[in-house]
PDB file of N, CA and C in Angstrom:
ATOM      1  N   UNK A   1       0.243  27.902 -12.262  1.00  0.00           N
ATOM      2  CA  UNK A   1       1.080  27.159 -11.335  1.00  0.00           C
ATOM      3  C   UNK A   1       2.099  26.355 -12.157  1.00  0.00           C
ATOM      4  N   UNK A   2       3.387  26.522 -12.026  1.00  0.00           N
ATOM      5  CA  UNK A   2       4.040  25.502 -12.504  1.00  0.00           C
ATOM      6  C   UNK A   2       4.197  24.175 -12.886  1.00  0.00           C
ATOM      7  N   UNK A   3       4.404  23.524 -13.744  1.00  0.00           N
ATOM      8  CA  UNK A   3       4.254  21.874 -13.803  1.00  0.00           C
ATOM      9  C   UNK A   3       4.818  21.124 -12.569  1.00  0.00           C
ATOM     10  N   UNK A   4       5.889  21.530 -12.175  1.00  0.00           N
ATOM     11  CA  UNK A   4       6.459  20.820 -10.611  1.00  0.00           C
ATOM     12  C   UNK A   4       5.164  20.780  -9.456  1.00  0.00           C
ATOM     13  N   UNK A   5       4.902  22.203  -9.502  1.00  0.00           N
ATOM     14  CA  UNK A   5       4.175  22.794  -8.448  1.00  0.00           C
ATOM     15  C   UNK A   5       2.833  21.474  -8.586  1.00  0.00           C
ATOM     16  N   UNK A   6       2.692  21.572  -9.727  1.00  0.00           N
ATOM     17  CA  UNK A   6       0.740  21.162  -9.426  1.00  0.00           C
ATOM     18  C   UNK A   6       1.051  19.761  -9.381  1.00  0.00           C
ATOM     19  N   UNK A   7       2.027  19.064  -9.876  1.00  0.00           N
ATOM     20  CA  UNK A   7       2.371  17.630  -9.466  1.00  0.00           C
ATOM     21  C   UNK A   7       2.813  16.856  -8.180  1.00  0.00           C
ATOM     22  N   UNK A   8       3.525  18.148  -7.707  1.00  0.00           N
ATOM     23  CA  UNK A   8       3.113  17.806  -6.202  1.00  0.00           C
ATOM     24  C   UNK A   8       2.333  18.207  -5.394  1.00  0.00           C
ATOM     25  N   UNK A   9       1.235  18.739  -5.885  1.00  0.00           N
ATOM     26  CA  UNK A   9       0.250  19.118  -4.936  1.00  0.00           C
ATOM     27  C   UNK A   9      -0.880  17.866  -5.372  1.00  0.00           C
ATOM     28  N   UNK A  10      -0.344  17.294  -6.466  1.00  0.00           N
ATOM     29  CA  UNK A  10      -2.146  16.013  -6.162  1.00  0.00           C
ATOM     30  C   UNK A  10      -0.853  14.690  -5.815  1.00  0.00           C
ATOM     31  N   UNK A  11       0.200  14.597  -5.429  1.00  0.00           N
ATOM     32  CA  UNK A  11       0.743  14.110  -4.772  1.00  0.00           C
ATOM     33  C   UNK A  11       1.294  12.448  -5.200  1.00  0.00           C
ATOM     34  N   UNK A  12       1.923  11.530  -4.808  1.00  0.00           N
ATOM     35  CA  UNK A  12       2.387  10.393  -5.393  1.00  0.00           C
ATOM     36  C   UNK A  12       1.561   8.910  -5.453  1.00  0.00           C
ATOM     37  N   UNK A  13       1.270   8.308  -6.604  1.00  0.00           N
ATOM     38  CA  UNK A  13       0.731   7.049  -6.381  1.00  0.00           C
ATOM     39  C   UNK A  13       1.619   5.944  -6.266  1.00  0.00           C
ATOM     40  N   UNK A  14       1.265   5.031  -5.015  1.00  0.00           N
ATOM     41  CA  UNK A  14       1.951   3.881  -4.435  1.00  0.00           C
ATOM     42  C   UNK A  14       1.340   2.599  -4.804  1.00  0.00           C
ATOM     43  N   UNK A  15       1.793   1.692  -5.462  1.00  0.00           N
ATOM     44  CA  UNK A  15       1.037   0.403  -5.601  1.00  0.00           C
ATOM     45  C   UNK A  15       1.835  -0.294  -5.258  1.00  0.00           C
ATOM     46  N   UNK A  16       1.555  -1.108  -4.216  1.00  0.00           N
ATOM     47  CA  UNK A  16       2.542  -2.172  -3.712  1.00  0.00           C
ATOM     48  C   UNK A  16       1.707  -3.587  -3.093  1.00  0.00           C
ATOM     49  N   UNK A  17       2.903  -4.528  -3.448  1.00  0.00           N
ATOM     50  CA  UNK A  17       2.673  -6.207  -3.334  1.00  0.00           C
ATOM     51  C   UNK A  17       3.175  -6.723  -2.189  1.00  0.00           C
ATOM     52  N   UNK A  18       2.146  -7.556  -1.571  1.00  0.00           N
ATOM     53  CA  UNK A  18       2.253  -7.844  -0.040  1.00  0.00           C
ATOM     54  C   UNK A  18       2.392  -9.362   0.373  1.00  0.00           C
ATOM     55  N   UNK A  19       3.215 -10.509   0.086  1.00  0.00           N
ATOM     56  CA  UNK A  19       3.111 -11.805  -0.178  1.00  0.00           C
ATOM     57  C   UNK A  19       2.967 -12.426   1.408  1.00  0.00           C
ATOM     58  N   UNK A  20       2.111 -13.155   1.572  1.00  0.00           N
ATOM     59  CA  UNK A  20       1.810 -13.134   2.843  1.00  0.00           C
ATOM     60  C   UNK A  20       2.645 -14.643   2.938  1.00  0.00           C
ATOM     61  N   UNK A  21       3.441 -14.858   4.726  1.00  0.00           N
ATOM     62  CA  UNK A  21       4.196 -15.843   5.317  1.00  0.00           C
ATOM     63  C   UNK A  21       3.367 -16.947   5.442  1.00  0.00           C
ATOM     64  N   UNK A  22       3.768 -17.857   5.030  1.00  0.00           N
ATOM     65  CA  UNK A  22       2.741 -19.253   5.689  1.00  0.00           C
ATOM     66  C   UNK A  22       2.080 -18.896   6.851  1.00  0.00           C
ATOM     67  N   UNK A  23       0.817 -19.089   6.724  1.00  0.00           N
ATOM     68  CA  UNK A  23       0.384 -19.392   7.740  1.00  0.00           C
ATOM     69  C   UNK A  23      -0.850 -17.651   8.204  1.00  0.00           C
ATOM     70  N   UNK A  24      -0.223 -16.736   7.833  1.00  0.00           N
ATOM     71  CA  UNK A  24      -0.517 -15.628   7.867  1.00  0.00           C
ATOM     72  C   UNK A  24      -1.407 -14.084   6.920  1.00  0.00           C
ATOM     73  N   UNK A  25      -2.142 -14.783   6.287  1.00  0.00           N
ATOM     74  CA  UNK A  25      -2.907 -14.148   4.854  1.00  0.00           C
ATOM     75  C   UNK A  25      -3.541 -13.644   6.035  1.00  0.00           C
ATOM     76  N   UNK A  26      -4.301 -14.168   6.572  1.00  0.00           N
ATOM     77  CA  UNK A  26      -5.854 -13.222   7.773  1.00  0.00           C
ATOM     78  C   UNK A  26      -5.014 -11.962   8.115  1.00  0.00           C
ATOM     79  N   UNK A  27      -3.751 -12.235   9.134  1.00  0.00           N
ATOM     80  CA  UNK A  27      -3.152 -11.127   9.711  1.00  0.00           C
ATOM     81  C   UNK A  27      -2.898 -10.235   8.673  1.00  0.00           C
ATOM     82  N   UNK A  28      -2.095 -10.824   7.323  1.00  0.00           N
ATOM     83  CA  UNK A  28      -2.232  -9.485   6.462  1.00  0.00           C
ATOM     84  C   UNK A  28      -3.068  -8.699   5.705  1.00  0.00           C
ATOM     85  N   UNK A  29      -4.261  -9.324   6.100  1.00  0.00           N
ATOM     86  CA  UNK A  29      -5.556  -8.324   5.330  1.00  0.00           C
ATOM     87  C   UNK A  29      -5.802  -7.956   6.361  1.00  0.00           C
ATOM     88  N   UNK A  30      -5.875  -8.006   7.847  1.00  0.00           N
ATOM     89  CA  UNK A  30      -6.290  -7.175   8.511  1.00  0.00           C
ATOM     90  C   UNK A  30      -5.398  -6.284   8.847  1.00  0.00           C
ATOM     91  N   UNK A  31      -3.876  -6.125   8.782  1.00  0.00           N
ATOM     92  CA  UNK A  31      -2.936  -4.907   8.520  1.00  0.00           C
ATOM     93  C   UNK A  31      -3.506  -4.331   7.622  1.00  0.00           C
ATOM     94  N   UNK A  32      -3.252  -4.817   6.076  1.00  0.00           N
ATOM     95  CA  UNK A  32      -3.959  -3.727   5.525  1.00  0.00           C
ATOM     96  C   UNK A  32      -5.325  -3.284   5.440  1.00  0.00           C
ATOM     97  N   UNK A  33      -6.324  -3.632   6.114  1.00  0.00           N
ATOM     98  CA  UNK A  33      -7.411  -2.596   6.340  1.00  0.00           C
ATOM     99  C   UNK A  33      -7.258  -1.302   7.239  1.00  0.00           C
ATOM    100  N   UNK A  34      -5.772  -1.601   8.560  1.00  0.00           N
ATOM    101  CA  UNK A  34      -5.971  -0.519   9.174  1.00  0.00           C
ATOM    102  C   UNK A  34      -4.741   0.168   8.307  1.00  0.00           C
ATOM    103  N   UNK A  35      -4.009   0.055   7.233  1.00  0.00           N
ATOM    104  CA  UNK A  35      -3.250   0.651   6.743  1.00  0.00           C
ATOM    105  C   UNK A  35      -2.831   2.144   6.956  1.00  0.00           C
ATOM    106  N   UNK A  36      -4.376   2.077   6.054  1.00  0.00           N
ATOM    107  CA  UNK A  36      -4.549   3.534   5.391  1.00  0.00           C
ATOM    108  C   UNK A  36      -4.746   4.586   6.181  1.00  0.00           C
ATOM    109  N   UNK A  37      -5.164   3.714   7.714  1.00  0.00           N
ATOM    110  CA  UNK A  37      -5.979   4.971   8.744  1.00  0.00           C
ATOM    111  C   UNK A  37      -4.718   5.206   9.624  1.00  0.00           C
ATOM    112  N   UNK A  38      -3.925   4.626   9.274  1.00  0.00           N
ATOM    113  CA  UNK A  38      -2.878   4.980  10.480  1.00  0.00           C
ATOM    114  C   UNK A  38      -1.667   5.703   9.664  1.00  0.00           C
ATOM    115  N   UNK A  39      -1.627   5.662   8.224  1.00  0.00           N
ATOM    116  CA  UNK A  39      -1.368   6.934   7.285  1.00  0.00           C
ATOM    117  C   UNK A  39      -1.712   8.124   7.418  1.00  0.00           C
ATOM    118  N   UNK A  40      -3.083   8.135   7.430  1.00  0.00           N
ATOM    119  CA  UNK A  40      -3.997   9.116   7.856  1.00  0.00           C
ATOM    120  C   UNK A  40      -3.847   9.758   8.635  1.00  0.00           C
ATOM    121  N   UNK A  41      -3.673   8.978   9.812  1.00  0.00           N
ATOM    122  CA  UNK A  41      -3.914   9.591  11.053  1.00  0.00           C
ATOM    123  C   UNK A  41      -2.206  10.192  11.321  1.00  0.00           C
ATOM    124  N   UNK A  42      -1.138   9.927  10.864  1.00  0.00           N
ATOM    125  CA  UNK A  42       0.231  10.543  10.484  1.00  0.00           C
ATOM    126  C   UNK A  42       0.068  11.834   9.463  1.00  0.00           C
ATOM    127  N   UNK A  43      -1.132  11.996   9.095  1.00  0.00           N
ATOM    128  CA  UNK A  43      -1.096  13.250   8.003  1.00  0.00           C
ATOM    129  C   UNK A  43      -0.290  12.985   6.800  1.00  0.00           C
ATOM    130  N   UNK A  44      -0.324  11.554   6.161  1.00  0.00           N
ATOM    131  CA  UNK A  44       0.581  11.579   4.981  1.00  0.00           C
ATOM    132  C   UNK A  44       0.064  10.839   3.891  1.00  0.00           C
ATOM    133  N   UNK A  45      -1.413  10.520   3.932  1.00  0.00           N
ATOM    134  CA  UNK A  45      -2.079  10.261   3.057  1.00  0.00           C
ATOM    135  C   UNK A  45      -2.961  11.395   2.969  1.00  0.00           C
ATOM    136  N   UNK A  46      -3.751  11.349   1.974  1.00  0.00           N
ATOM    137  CA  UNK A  46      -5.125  12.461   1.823  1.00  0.00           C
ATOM    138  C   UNK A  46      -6.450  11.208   1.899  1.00  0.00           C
ATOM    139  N   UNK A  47      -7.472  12.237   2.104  1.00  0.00           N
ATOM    140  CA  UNK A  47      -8.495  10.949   2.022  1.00  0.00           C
ATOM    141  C   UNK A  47      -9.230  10.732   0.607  1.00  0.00           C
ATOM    142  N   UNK A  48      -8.341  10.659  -0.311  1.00  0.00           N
ATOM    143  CA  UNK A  48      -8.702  10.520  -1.952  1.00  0.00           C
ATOM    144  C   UNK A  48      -8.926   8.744  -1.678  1.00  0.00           C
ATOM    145  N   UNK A  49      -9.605   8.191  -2.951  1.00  0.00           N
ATOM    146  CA  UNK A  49      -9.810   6.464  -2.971  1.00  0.00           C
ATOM    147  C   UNK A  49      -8.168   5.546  -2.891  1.00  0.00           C
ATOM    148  N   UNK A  50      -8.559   4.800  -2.394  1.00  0.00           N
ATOM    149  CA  UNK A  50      -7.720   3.530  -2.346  1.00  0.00           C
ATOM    150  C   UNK A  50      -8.121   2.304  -2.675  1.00  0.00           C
ATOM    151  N   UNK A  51      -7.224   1.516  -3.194  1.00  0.00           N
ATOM    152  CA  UNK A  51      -7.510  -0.128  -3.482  1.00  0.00           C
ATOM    153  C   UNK A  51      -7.272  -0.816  -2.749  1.00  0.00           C
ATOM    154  N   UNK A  52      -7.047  -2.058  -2.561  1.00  0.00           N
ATOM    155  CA  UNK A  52      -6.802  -3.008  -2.129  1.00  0.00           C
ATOM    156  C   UNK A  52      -7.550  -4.302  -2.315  1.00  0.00           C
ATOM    157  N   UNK A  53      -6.563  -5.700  -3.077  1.00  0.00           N
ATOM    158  CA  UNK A  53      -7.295  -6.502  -3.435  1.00  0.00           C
ATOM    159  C   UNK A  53      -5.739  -7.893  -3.777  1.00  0.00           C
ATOM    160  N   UNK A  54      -6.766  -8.706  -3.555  1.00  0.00           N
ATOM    161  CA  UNK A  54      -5.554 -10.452  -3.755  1.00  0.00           C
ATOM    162  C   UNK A  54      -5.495 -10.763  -4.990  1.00  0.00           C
ATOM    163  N   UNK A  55      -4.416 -11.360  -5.227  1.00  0.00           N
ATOM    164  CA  UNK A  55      -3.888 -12.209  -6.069  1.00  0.00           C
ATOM    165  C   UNK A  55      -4.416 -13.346  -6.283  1.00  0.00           C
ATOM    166  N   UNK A  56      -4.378 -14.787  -7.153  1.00  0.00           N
ATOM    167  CA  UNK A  56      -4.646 -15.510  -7.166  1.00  0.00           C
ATOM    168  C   UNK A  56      -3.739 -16.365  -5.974  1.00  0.00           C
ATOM    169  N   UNK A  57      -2.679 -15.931  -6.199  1.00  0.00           N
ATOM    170  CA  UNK A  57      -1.787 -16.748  -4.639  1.00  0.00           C
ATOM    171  C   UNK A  57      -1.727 -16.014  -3.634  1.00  0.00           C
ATOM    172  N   UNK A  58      -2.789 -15.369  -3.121  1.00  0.00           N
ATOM    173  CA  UNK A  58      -2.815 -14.691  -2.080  1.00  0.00           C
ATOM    174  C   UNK A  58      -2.237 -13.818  -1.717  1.00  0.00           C
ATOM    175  N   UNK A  59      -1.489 -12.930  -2.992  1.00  0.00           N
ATOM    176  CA  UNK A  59      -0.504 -11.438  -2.332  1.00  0.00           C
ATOM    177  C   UNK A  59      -1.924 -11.088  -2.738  1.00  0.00           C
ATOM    178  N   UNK A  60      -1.474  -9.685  -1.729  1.00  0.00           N
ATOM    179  CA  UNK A  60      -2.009  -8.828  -1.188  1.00  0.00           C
ATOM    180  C   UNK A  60      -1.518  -7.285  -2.005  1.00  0.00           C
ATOM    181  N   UNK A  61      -2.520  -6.562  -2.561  1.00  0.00           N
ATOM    182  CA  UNK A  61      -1.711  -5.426  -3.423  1.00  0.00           C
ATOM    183  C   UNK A  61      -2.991  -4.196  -2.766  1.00  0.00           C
ATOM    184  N   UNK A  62      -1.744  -3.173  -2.802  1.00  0.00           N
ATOM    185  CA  UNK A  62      -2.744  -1.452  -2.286  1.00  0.00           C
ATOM    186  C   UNK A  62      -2.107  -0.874  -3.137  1.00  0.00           C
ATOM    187  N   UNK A  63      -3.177  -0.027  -3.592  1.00  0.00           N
ATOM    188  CA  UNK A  63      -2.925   1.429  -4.114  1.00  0.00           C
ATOM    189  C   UNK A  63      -3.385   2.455  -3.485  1.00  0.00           C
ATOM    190  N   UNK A  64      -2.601   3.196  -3.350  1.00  0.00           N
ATOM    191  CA  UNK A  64      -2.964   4.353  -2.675  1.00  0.00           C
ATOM    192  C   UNK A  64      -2.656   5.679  -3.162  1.00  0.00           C
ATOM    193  N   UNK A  65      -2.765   6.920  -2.463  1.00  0.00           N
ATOM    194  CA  UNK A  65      -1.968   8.318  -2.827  1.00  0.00           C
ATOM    195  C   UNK A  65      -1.337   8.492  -1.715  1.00  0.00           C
ATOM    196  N   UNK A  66       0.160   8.721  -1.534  1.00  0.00           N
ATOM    197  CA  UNK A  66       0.906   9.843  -0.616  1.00  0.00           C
ATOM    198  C   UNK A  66       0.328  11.489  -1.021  1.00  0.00           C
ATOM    199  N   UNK A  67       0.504  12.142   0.367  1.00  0.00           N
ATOM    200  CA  UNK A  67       0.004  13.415  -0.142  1.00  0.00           C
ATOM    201  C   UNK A  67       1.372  14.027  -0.986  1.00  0.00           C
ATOM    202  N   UNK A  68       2.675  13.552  -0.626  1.00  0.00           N
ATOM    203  CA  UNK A  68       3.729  13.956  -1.600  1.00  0.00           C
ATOM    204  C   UNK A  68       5.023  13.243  -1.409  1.00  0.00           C
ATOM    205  N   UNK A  69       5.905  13.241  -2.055  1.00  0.00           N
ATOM    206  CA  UNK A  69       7.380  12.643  -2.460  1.00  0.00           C
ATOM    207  C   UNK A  69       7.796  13.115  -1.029  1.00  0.00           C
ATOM    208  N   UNK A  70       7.741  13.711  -0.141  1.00  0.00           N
ATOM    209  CA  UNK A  70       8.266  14.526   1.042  1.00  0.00           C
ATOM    210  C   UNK A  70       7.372  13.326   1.826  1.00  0.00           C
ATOM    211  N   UNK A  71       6.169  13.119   2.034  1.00  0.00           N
ATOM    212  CA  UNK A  71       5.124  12.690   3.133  1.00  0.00           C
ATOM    213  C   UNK A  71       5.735  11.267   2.830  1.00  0.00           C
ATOM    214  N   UNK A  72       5.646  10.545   1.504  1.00  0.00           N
ATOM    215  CA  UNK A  72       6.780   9.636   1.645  1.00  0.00           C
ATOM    216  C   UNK A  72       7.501   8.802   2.599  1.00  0.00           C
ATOM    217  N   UNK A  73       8.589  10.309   2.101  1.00  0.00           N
ATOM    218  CA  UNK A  73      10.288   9.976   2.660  1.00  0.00           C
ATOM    219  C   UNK A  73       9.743  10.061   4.108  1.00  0.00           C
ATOM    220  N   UNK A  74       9.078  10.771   4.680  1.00  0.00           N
ATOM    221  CA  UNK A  74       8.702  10.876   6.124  1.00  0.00           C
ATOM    222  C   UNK A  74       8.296  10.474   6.641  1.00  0.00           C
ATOM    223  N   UNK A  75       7.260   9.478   6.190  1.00  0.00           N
ATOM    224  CA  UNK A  75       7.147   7.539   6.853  1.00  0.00           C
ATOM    225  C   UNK A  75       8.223   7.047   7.234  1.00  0.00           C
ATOM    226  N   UNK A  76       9.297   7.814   6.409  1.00  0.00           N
ATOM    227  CA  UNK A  76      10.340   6.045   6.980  1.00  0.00           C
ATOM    228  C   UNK A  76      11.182   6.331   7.935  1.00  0.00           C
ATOM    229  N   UNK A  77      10.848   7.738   9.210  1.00  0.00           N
ATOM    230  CA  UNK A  77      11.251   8.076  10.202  1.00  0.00           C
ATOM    231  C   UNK A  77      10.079   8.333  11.114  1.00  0.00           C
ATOM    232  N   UNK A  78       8.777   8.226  10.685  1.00  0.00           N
ATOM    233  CA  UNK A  78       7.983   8.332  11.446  1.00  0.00           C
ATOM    234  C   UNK A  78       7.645   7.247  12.614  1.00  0.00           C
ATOM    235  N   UNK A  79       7.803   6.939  13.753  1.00  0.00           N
ATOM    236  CA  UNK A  79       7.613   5.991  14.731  1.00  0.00           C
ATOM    237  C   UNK A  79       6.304   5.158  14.481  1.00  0.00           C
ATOM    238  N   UNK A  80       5.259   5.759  14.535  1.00  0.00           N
ATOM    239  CA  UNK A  80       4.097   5.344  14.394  1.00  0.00           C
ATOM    240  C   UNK A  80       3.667   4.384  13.252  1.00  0.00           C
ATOM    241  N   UNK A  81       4.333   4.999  12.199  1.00  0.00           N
ATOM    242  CA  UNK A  81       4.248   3.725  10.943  1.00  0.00           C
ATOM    243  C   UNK A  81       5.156   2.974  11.033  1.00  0.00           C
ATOM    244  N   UNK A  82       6.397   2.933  11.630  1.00  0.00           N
ATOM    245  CA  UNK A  82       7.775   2.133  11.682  1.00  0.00           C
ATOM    246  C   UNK A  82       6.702   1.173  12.611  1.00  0.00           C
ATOM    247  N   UNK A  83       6.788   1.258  13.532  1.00  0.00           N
ATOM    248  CA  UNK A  83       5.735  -0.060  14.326  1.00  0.00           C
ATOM    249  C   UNK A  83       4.468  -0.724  13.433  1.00  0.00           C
ATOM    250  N   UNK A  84       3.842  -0.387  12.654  1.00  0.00           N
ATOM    251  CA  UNK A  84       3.080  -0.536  11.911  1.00  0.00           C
ATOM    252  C   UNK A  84       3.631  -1.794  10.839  1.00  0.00           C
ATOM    253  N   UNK A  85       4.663  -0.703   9.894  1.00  0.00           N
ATOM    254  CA  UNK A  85       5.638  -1.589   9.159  1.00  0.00           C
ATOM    255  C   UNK A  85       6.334  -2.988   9.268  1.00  0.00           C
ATOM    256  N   UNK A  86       6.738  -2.593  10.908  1.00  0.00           N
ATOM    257  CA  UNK A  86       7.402  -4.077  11.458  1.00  0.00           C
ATOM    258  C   UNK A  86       6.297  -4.964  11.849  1.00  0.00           C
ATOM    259  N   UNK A  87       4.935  -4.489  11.420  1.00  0.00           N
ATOM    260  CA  UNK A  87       3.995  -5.685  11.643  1.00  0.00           C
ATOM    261  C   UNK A  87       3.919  -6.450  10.502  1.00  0.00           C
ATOM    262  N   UNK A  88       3.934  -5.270   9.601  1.00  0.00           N
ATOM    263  CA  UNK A  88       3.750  -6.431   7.881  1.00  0.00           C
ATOM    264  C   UNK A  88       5.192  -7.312   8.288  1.00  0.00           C
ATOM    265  N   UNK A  89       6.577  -6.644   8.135  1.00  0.00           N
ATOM    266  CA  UNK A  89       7.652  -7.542   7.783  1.00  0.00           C
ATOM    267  C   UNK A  89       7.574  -8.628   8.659  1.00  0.00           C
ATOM    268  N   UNK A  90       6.635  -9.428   9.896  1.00  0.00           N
ATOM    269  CA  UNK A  90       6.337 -10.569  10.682  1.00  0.00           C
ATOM    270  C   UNK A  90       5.429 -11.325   9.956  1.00  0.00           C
ATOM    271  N   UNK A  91       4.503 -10.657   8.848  1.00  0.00           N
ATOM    272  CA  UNK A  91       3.486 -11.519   8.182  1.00  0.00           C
ATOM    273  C   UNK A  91       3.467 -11.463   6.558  1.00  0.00           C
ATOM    274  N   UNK A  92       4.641 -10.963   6.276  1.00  0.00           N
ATOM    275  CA  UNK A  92       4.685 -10.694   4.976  1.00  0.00           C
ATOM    276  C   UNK A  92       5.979 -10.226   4.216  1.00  0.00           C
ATOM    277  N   UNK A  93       6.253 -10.788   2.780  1.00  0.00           N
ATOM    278  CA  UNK A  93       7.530 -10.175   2.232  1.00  0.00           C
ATOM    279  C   UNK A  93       6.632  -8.684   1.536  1.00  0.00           C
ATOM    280  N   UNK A  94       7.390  -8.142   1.068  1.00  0.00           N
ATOM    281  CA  UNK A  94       7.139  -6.970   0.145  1.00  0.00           C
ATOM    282  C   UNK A  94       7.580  -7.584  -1.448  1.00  0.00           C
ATOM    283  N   UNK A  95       7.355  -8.027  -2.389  1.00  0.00           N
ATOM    284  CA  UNK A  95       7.402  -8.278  -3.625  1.00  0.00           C
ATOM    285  C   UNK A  95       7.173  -6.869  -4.638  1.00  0.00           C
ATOM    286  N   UNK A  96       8.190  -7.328  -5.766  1.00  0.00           N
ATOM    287  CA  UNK A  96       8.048  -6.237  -7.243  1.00  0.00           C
ATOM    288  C   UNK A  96       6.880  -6.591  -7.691  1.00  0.00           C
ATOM    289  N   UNK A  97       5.900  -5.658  -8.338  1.00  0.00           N
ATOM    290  CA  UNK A  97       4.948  -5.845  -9.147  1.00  0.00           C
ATOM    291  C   UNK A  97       5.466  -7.150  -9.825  1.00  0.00           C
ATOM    292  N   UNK A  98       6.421  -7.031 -10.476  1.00  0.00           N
ATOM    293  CA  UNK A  98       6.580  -7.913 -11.779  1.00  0.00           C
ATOM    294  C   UNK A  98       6.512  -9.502 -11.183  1.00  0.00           C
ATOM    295  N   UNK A  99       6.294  -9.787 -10.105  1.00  0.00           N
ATOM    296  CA  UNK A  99       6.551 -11.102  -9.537  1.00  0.00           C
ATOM    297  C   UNK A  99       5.052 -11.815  -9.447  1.00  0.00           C
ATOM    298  N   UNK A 100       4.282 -10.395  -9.444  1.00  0.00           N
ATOM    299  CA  UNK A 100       2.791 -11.062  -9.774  1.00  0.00           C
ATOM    300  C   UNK A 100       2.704 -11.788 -10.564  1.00  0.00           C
ATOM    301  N   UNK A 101       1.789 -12.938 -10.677  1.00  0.00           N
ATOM    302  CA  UNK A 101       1.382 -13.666 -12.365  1.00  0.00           C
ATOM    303  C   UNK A 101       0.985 -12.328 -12.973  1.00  0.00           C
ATOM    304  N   UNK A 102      -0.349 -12.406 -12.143  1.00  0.00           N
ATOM    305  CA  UNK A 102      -1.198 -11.157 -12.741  1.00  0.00           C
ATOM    306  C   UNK A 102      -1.173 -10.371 -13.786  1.00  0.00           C
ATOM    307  N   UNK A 103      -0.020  -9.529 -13.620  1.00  0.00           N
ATOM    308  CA  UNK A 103       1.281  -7.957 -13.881  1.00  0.00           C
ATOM    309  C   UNK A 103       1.560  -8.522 -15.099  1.00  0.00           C
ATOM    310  N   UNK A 104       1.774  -9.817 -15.239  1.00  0.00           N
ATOM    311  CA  UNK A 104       2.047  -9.941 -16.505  1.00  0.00           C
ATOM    312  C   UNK A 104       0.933 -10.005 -17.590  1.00  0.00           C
ATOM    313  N   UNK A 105      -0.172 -10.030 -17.503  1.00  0.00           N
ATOM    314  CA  UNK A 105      -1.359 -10.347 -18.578  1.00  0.00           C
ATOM    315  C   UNK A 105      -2.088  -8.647 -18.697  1.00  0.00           C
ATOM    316  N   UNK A 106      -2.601  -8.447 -19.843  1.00  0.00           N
ATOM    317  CA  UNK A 106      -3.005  -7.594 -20.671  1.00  0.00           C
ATOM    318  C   UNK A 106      -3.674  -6.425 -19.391  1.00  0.00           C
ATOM    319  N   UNK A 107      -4.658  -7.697 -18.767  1.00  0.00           N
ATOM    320  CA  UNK A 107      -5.561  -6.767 -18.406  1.00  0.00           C
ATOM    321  C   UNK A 107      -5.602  -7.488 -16.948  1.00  0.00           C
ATOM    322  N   UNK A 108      -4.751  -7.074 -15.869  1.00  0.00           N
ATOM    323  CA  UNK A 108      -4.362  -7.578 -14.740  1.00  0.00           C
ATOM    324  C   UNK A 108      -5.709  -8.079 -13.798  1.00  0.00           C
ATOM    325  N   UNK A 109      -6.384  -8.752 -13.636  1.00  0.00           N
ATOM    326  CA  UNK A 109      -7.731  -8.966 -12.635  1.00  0.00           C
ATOM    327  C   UNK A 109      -6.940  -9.766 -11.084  1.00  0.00           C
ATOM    328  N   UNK A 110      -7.912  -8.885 -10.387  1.00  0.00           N
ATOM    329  CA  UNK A 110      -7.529  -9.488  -9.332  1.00  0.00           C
ATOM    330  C   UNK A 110      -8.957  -9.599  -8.327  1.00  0.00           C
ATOM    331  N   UNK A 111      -9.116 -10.210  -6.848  1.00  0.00           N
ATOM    332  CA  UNK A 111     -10.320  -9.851  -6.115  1.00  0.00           C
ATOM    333  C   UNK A 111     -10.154  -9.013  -5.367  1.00  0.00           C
ATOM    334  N   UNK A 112     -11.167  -8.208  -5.014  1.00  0.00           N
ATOM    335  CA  UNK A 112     -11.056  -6.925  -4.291  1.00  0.00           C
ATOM    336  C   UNK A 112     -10.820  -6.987  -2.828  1.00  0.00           C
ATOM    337  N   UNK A 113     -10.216  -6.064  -2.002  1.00  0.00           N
ATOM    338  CA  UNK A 113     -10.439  -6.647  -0.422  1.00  0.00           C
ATOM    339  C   UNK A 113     -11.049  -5.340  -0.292  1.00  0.00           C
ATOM    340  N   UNK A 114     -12.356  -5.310   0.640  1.00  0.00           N
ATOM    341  CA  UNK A 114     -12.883  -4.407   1.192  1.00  0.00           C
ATOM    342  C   UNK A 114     -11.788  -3.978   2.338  1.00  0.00           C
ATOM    343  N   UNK A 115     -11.710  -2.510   2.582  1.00  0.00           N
ATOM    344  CA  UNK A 115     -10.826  -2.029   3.126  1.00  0.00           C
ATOM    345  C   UNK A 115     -11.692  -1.709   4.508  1.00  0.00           C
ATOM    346  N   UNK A 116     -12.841  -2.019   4.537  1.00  0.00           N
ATOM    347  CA  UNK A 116     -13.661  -1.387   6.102  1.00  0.00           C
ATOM    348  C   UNK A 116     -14.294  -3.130   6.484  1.00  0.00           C
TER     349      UNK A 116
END
């Protein structure tokens, strides 16, 4: 199989930072617990492991897999996650890794959030 080929077939990793609005950390851990299932349930995740876990200031960080660079781009016309989405942007900014303390030290620790 080609090098293209087999790289998109185990598909893209997403790690992203979730800084929660005053007032609003609960609402954003309970978005992201149903995150992943409403990915899922769009057919654009696989059911390979995921993370999810806080910061010392309370962002909120997931890792996940897209099933590909295509499943992606196709969230960001999909209805079902667009409603989803506009729930984080009411309880949360989206932040660069690099804005973590964390991100910056050797060996990044953070606490885990159970995702169920």
């Amino acid at each position: 199989m080609p090098k293209q080929r087999r790289a998109a077939a185990r598909g893209v990793v997403a790690v992203v930072a979730y800084r929660p609005k005053r007032g609003q950390a609960a609402a954003l851990r309970r978005l992201t617990r149903r995150h992943l299932g409403v990915l899922r349930g769009q057919d654009l995740v696989g059911a390979g492991p995921s993370l999810a876990m806080t910061a010392a200031d309370g962002t909120v960080l997931e890792a996940f897999r897209w099933k590909s660079a295509a499943a992606m781009a196709a969230a960001h016309s999909n209805p079902v996650v667009q409603r989803l989405w506009a729930e984080y942007a009411r309880v949360c900014d989206y932040v660069p890794l690099a804005e973590v303390k964390e991100s910056g030290d050797l060996f990044a620790l953070f606490t885990p959030l159970p995702l169920r």
